[in-house]
Protein backbone atom coordinates (compact mmCIF):
# COMPACT_ATOMS: atom_id res chain seq x y z
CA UNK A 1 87.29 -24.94 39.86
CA UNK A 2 87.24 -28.42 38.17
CA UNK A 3 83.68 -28.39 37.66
CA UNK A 4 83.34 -25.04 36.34
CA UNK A 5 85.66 -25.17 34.07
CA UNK A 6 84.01 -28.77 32.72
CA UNK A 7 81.01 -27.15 32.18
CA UNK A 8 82.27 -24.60 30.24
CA UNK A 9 83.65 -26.55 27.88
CA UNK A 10 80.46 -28.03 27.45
CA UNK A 11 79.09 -24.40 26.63
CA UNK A 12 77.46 -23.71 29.73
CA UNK A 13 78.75 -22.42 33.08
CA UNK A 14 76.99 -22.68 36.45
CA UNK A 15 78.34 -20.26 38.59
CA UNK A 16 78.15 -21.05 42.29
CA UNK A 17 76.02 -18.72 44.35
CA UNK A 18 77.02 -15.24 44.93
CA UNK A 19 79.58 -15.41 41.76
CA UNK A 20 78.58 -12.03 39.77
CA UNK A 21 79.55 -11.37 36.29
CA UNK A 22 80.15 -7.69 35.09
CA UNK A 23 79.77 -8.56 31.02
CA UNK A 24 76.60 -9.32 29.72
CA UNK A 25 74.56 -10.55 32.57
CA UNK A 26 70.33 -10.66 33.05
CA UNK A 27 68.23 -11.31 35.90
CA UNK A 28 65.46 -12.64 34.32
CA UNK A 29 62.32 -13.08 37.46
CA UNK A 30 59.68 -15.24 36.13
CA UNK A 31 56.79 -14.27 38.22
CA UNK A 32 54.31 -17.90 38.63
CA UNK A 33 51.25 -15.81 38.75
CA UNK A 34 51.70 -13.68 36.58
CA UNK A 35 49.35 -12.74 33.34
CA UNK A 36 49.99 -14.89 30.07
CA UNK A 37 48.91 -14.65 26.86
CA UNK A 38 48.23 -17.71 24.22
CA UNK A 39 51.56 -19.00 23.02
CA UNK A 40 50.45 -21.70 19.88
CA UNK A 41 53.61 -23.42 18.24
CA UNK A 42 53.67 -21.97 15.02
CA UNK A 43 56.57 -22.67 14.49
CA UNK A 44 56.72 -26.30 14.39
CA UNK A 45 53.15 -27.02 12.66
CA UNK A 46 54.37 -27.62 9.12
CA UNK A 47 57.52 -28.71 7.45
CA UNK A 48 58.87 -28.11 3.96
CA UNK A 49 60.65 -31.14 2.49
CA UNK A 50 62.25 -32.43 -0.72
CA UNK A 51 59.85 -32.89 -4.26
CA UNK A 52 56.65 -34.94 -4.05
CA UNK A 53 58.46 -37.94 -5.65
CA UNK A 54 61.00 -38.26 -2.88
CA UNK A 55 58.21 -39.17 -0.12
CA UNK A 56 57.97 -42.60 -1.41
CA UNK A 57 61.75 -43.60 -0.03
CA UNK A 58 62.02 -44.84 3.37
CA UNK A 59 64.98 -42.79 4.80
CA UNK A 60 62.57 -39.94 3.79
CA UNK A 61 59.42 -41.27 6.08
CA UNK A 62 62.19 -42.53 8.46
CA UNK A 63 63.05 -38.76 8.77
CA UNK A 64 59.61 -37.81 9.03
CA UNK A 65 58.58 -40.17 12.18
CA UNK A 66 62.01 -38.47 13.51
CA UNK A 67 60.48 -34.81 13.27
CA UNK A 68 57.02 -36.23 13.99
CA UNK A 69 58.78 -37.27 16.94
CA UNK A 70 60.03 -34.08 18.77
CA UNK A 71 57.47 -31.59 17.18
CA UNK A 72 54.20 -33.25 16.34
CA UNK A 73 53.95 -31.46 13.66
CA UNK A 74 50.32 -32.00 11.45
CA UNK A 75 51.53 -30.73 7.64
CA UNK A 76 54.49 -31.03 4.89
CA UNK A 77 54.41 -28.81 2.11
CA UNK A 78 56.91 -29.84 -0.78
CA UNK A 79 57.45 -28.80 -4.75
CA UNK A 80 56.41 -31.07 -7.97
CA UNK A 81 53.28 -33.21 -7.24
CA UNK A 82 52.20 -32.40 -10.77
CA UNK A 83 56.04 -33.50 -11.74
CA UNK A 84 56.21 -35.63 -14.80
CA UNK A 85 58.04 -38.34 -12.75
CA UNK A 86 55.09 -38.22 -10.81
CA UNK A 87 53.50 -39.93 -13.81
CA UNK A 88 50.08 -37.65 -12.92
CA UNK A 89 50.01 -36.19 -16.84
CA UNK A 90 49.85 -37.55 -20.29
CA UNK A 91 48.53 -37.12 -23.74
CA UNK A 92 48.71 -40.76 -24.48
CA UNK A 93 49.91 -42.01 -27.66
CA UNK A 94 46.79 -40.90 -29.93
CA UNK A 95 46.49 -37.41 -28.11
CA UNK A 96 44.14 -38.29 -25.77
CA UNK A 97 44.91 -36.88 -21.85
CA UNK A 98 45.27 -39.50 -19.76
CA UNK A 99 45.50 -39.16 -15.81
CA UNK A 100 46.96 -41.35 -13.25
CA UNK A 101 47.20 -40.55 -9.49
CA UNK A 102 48.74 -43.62 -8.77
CA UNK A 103 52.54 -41.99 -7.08
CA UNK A 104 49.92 -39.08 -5.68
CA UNK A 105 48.20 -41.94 -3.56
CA UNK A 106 50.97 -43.56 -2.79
CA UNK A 107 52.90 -40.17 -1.63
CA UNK A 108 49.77 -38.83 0.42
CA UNK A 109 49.04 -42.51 1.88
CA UNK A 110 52.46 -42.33 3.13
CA UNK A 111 51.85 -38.99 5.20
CA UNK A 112 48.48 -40.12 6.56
CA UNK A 113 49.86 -43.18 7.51
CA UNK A 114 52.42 -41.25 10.19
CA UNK A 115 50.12 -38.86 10.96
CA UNK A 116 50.98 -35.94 8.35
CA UNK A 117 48.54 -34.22 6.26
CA UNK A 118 49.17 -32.64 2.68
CA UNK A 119 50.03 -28.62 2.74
CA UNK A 120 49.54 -29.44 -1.32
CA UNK A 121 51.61 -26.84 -3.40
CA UNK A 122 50.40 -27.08 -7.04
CA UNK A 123 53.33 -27.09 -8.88
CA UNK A 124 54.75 -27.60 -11.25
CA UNK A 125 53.93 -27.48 -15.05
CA UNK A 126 53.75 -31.00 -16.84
CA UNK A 127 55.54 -30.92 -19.67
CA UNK A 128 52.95 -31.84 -22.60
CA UNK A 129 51.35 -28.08 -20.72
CA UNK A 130 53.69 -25.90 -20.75
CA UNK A 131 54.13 -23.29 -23.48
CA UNK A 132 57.47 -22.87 -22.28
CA UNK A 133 59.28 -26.74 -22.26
CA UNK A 134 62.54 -24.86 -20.71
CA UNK A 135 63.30 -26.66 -17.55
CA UNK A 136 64.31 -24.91 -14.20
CA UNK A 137 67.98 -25.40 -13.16
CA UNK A 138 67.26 -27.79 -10.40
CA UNK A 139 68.58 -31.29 -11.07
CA UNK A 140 65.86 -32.77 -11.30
CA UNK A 141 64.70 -30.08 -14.11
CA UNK A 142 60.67 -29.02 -13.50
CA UNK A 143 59.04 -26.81 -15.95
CA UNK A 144 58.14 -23.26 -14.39
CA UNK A 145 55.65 -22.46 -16.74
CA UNK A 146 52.27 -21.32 -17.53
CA UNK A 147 49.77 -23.93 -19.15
CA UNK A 148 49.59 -23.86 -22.87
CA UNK A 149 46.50 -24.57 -22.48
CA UNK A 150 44.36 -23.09 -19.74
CA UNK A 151 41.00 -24.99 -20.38
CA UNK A 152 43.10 -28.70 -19.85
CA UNK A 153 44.82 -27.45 -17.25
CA UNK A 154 41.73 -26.61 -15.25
CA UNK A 155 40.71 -29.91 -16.26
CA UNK A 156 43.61 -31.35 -14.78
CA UNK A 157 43.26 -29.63 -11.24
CA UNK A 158 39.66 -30.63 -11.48
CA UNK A 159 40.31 -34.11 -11.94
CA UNK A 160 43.14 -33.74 -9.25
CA UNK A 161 40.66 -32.56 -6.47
CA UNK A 162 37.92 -34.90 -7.42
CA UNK A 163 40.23 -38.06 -7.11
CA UNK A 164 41.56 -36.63 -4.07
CA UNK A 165 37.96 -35.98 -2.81
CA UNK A 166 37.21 -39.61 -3.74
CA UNK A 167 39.76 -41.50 -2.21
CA UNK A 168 39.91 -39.80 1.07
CA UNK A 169 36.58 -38.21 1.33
CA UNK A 170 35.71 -34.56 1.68
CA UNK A 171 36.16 -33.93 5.58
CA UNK A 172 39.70 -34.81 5.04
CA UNK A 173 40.94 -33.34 2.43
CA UNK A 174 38.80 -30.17 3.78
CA UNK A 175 41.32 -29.90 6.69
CA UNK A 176 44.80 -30.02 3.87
CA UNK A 177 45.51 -26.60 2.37
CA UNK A 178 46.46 -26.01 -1.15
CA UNK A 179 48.75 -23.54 -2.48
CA UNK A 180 49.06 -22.66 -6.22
CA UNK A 181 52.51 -22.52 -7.44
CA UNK A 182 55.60 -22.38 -5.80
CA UNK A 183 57.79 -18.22 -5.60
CA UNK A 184 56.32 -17.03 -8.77
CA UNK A 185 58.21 -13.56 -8.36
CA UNK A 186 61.18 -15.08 -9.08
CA UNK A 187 62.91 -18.11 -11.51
CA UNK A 188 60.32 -20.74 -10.09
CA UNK A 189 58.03 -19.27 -12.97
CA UNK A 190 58.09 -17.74 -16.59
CA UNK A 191 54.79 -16.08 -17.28
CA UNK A 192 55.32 -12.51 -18.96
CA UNK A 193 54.46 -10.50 -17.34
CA UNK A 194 54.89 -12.00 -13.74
CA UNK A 195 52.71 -10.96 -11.58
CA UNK A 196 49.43 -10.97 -14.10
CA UNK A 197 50.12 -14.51 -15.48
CA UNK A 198 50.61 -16.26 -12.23
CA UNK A 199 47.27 -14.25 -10.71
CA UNK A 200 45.47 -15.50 -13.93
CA UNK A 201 46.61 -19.10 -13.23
CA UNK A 202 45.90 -18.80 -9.72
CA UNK A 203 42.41 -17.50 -10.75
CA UNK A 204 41.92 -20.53 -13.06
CA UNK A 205 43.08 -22.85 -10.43
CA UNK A 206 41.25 -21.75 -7.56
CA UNK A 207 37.92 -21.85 -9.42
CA UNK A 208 38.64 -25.31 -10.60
CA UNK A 209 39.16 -26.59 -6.92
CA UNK A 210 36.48 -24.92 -5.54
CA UNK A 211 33.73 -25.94 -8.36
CA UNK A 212 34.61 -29.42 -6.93
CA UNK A 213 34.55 -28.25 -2.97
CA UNK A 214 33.95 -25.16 -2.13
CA UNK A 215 35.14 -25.92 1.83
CA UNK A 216 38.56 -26.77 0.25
CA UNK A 217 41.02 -23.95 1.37
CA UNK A 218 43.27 -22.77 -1.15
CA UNK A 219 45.49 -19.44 -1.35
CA UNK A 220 49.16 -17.97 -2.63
CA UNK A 221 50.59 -15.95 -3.67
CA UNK A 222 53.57 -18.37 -2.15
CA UNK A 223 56.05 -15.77 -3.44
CA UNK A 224 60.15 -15.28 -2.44
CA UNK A 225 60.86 -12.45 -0.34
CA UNK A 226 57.31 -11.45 1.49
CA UNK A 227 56.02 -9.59 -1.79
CA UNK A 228 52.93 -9.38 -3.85
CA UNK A 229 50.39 -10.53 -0.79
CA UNK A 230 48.99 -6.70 -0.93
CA UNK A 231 48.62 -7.43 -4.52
CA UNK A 232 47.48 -10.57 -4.24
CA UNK A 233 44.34 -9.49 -1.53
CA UNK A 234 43.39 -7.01 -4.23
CA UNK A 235 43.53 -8.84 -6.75
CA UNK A 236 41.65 -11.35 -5.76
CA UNK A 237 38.80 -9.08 -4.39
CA UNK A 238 38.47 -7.16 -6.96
CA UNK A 239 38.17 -10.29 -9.51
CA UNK A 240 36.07 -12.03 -6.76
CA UNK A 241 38.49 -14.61 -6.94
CA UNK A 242 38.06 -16.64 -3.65
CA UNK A 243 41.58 -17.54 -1.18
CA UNK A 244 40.96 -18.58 2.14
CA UNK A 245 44.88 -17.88 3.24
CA UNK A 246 48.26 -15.87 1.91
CA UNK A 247 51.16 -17.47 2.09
CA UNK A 248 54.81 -16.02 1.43
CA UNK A 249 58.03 -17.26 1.85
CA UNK A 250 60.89 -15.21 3.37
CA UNK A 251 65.29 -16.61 4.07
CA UNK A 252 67.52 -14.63 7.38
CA UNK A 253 70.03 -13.52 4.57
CA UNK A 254 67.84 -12.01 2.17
CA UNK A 255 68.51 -8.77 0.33
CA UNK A 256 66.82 -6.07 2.09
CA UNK A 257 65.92 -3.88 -1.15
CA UNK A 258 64.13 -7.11 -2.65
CA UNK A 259 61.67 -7.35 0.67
CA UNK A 260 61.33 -3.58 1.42
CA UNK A 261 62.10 -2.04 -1.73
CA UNK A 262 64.92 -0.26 -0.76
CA UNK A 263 68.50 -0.76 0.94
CA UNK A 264 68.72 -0.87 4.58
CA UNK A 265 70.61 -2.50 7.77
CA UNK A 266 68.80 -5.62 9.12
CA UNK A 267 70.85 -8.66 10.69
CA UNK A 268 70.33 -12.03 9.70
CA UNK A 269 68.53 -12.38 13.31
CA UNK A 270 65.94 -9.72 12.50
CA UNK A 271 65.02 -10.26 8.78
CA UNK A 272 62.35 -12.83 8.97
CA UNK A 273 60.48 -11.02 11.96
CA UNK A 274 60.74 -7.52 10.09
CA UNK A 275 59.23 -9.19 6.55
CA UNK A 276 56.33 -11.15 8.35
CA UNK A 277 55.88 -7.91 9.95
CA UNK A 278 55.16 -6.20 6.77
CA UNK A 279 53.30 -8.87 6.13
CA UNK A 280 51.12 -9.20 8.91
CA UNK A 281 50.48 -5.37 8.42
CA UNK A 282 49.61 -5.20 4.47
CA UNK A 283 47.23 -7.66 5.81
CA UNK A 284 45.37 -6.36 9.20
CA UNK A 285 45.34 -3.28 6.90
CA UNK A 286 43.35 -4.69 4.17
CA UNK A 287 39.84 -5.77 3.67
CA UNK A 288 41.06 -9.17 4.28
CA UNK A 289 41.97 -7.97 7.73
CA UNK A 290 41.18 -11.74 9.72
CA UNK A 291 42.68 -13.92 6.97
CA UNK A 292 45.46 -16.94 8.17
CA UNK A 293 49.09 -16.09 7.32
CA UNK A 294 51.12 -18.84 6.78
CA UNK A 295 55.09 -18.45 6.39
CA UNK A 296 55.43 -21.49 3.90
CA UNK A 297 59.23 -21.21 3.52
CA UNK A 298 61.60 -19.62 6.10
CA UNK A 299 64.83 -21.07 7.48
CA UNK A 300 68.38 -18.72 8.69
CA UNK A 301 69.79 -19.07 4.82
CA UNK A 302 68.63 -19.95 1.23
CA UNK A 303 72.04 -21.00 0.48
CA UNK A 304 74.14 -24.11 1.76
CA UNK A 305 76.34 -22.59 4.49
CA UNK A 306 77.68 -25.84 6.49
CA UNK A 307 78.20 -22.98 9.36
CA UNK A 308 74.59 -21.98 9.66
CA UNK A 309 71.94 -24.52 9.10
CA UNK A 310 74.52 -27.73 10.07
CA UNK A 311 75.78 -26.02 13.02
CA UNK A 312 74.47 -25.25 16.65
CA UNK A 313 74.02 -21.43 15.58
CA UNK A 314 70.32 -22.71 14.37
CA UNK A 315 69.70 -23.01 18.08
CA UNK A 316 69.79 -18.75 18.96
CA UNK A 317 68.66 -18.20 15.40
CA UNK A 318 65.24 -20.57 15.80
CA UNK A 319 64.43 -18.86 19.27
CA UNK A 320 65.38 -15.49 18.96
CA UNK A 321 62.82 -15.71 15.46
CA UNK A 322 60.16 -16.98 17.19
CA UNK A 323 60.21 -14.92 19.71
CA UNK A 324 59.81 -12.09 17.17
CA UNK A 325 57.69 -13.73 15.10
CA UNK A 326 54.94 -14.64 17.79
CA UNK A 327 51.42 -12.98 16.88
CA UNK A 328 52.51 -12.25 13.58
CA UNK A 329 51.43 -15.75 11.46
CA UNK A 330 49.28 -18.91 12.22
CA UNK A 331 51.47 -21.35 10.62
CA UNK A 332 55.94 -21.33 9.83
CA UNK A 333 56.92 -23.97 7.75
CA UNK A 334 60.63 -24.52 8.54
CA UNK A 335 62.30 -25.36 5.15
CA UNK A 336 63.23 -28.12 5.51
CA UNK A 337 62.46 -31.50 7.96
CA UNK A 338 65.27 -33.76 5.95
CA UNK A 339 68.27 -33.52 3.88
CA UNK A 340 66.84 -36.24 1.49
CA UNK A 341 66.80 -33.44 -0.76
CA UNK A 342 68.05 -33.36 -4.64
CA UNK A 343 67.42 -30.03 -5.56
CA UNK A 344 71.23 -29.54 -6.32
CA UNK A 345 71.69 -33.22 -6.90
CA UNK A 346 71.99 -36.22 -5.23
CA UNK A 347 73.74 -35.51 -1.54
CA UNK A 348 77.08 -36.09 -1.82
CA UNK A 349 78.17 -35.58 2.16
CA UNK A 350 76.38 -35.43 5.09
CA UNK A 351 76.88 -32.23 6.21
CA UNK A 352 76.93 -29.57 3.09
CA UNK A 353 74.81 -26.90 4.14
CA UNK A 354 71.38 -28.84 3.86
CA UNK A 355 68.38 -27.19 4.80
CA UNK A 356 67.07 -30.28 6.74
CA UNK A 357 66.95 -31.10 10.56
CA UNK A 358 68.37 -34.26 9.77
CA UNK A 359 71.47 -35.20 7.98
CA UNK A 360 71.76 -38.02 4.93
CA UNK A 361 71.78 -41.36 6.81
CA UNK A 362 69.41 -40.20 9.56
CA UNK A 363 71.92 -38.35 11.89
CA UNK A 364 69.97 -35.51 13.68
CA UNK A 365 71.60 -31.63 13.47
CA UNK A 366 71.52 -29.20 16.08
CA UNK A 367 68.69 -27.83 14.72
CA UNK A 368 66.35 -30.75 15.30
CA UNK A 369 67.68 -30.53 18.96
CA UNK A 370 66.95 -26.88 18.85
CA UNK A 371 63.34 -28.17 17.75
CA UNK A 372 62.91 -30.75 20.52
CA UNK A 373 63.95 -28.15 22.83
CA UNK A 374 61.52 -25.01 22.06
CA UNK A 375 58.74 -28.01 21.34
CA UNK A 376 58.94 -28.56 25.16
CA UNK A 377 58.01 -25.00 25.65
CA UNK A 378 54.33 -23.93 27.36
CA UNK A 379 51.30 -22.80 25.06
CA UNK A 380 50.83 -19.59 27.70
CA UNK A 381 53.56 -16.49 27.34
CA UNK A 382 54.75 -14.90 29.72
CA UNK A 383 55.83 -11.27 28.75
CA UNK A 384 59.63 -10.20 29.68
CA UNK A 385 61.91 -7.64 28.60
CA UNK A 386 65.10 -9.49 27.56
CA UNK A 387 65.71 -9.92 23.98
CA UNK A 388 67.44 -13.42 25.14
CA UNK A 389 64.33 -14.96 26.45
CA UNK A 390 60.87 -16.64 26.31
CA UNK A 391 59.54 -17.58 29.02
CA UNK A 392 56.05 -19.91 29.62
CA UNK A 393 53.76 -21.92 31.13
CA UNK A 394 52.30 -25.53 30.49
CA UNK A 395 48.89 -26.91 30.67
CA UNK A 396 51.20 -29.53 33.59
CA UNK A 397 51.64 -26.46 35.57
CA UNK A 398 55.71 -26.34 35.16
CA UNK A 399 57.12 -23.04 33.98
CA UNK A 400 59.44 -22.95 31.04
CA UNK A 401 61.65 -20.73 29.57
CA UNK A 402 64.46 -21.06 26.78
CA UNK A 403 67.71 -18.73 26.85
CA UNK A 404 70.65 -18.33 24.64
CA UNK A 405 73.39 -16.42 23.52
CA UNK A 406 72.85 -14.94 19.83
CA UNK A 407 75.98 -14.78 17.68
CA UNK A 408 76.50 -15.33 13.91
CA UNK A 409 79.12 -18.20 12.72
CA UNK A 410 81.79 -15.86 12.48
CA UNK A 411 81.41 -13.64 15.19
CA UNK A 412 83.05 -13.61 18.62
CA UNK A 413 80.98 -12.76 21.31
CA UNK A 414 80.97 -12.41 25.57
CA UNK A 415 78.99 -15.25 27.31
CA UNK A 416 75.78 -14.88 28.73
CA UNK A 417 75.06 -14.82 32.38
CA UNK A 418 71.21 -15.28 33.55
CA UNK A 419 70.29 -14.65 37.16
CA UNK A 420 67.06 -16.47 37.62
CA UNK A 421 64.82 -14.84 40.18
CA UNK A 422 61.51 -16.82 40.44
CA UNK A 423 58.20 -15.21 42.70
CA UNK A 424 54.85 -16.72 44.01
CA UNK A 425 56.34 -19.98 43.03
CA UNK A 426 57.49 -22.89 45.71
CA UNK A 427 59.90 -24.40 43.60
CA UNK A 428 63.75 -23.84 44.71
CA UNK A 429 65.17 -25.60 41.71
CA UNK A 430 65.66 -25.62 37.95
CA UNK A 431 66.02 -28.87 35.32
CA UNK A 432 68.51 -27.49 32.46
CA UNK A 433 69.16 -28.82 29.27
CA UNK A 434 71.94 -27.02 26.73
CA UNK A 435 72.12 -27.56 22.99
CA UNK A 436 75.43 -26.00 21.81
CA UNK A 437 78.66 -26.99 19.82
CA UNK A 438 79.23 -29.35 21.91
CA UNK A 439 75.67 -31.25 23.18
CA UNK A 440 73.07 -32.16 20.19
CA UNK A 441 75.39 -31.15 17.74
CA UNK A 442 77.01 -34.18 15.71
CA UNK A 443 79.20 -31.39 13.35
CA UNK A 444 82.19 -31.37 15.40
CA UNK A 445 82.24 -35.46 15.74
CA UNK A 446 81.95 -35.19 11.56
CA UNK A 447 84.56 -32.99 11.45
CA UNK A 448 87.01 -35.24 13.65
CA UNK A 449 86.77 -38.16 11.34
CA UNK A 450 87.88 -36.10 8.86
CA UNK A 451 84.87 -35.44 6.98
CA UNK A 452 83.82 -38.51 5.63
CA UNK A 453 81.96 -38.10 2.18
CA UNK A 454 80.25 -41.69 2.38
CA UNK A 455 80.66 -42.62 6.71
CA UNK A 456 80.49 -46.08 7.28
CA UNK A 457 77.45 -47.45 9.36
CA UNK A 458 79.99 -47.64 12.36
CA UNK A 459 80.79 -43.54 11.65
CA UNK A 460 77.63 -43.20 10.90
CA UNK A 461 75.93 -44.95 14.34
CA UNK A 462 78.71 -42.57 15.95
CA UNK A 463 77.59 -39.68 14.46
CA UNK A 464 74.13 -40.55 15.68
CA UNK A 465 75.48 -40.71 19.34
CA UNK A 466 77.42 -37.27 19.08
CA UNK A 467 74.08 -36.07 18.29
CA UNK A 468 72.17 -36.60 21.39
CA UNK A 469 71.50 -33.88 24.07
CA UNK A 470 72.89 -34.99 27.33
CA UNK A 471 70.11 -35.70 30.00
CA UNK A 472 68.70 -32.63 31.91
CA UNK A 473 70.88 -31.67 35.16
CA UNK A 474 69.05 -30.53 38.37
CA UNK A 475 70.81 -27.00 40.11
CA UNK A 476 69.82 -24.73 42.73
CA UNK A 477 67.54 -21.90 41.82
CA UNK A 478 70.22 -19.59 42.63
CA UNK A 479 73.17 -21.16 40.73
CA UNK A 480 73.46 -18.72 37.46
CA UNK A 481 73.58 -19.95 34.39
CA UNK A 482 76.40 -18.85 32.14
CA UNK A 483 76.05 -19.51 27.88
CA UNK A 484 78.48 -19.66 25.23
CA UNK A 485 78.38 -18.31 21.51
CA UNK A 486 75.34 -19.79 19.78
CA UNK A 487 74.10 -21.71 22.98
CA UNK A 488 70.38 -22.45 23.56
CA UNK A 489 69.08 -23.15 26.75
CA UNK A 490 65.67 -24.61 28.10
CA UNK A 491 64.61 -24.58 31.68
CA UNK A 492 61.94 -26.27 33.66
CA UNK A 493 60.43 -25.03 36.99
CA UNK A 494 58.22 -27.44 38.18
């Protein structure tokens, strides 16, 4: 009884063998010869981060070798490369425009140099262009606006893709993607009427990029809440305006009747899957029918909710959306890799609600755990019934599967019991690794100093410890595997 109850504390139980649980309990079989399907990690592929200007501090590239780390991913998509503090835009003192890519080198050199290429979201409005100079409320205040002047600002993304073209040479910047404008639907831009000025600026800016490559890929709409990419597909066919992908952007706690148009029930679990779903159908259903989908924003909350991207709930959330989402889009761009993140001002304390997978001060969250979990995961599916459950196989043979017991922050719910019953498969045991409140989850330790605003580097090299998953444990195929609220499980069967 000692060990059981150890474990549980720990948010897992192993129950010994015959021990049967009445309250939510799955045998899942995992069958070793049985039929897969292709199972690419789209979800860890791309990253959304903090403004263009940001990826020139070293806690920010420290943060990115820490992702690059656990997921591999290959792109970073982030707002403001055409930001005045960028330095990319000026009219000089007699009038005369004046470019200057230096911080654009010196931001994309960075990425190369760890192994990261440019998603490159054209945005937003230099100031001298805009014909509206009112600033959006982020703290660092960029200009949503359309060009006052359409002819230079053609020029500008002309000269933009011809540098870039230049310094790293066409079969590189041929594999980046670039995305005009960042959720035009909404307060990231001013154009009156919406949806016609941003498709006239996305018009103007995709014929300026591809008069200078026509390989270059380059799509939108990029818009809040999975709208407009109907729109978008006819638009741009009917203007012969070229777009090699749509992208859209979609949050877990988003307001139903501003994705579907109309009020209905959907839980934070199921709102992503449901959107790309529309998605995926306006698309298959349109004369764009083979054209990528990429998910350039999407995390469990738009807002800062300490209790749901800080916490071990990310875990559930992460699988349970992927395992909805598979099929439905090439690319999800988690938003975002790191808290070094100023859109609401400088960080004040480590754990607010960030959207990153790592905390001010390098401390990883649950969610990065969650990440280096699921990235362990086979690129072959395996289909099974329980909504609790992927299960796969690697290229090394092993078979993998993740578990875990769904339930928002504020919601009491049973434990999980999964009976594993493995065929045409010689192995008699399981490796298990648990991220939970309580393993890869540095929250709680946060909370027991008391919540220090500015940790010192001792608290902080603590809160780096409390963050590590506990090695894997070795059990009996037959011992049962019990999980706490807003536990994720993986398991190897080699």
């Amino acid at each position: 009884m000692k060990r059981i109850f150890r474990l549980a504390l720990c948010g897992v139980l192993l129950l010994p063998p015959g021990v049967t649980q009445s309250r939510d309990e799955q045998t899942i079989t995992i069958d070793g010869r049985a039929a897969s399907r292709p199972f690419p990690h789209f979800w860890e592929q791309m990253f959304g981060s903090g403004r263009a200007i940001l990826a020139l501090r070293e806690s920010y590239r420290n943060d990115l070798r820490l992702v690059k780390e656990v997921t591999d991913f290959k792109y970073v998509r982030f707002h403001g490369i055409l930001d005045d503090d960028v330095g990319v835009y000026d009219t000089g003192k007699r009038g005369k425009t004046e470019y200057n890519f230096s911080y654009v080198d010196q931001i994309y050199d960075g990425l190369l140099a760890n192994g990261v290429k440019p998603f490159v979201e054209i945005s937003f409005m230099p100031k001298a262009l805009a014909a509206n100079p009112k600033p959006h409320a982020f703290w660092y205040k960029p200009y949503p606006s359309p060009p006052n002047d359409p002819e230079a600002w053609a020029q500008l993304i002309s000269a933009f893709a011809q540098h870039l073209v230049g310094r790293y040479g066409a079969d590189e910047v041929e594999q980046w993607y670039f995305e005009v404008w960042n959720e035009p639907n909404i307060d990231f831009w001013n154009g009156d009427p919406k949806q016609d000025t941003y498709f006239a600026l996305y018009k103007l800016t995709a014929t300026a990029i591809k008069k200078v490559d026509p390989k270059i890929r380059v799509g939108g709409p990029a818009t809040a809440q999975a709208v407009w990419v109907d729109d978008f597909i006819a638009y741009c066919r009917q203007e012969h305006v070229p777009f090699d992908f749509v992208s859209t952007h979609i949050y877990g706690n988003e307001d139903p009747v501003n994705v579907f148009g109309r009020a209905m029930e959907i839980p934070r679990k199921d709102m992503v899957a449901r959107a790309i779903q529309k998605v995926h159908d306006q698309v298959v259903q349109s004369i764009a029918a083979k054209i990528p989908i990429f998910i350039t924003e999407f995390n469990a909350t738009y807002m800062t909710q300490v209790e749901v991207t800080d916490s071990a709930f990310m875990g559930p959330w992460l699988a349970n959306t992927i395992r909805e989402c598979d099929g439905l889009a090439e690319m999800m761009s988690y938003w975002t890799f790191s808290d070094v993140f100023e859109e609401q001002g400088v960080v004040k304390t480590p754990f607010y609600g960030g959207y990153g997978l790592v905390a001010e001060r390098g401390v990883p969250k649950a969610a990065y755990r969650a990440f280096e979990l699921l990235h362990q995961l086979g690129d072959e599916r395996i289909a099974n019934e329980s909504p609790d459950a992927l299960i796969t196989k690697r290229k090394d043979g092993a078979l993998v599967a993740a578990f875990w017991n769904y339930a928002e922050p504020d919601e009491k719910v049973a434990q999980k019991t999964f009976h594993l019953r493995v065929t045409n498969r010689a192995g008699k045991s399981y490796r298990l690794q648990v991220v939970d409140p309580t393993n890869g989850s540095a929250l709680a330790a946060w909370i027991a100093m008391d919540k220090p605003a500015t940790p010192t580097l001792s608290q902080v090299n603590k809160l780096i410890e409390a963050s590590k998953l506990p090695p894997a444990t070795e059990h009996p195929m037959n011992e049962a595997i019990r999980l706490n609220a807003r536990a994720l499980a993986l398991v190897t069967i080699r």
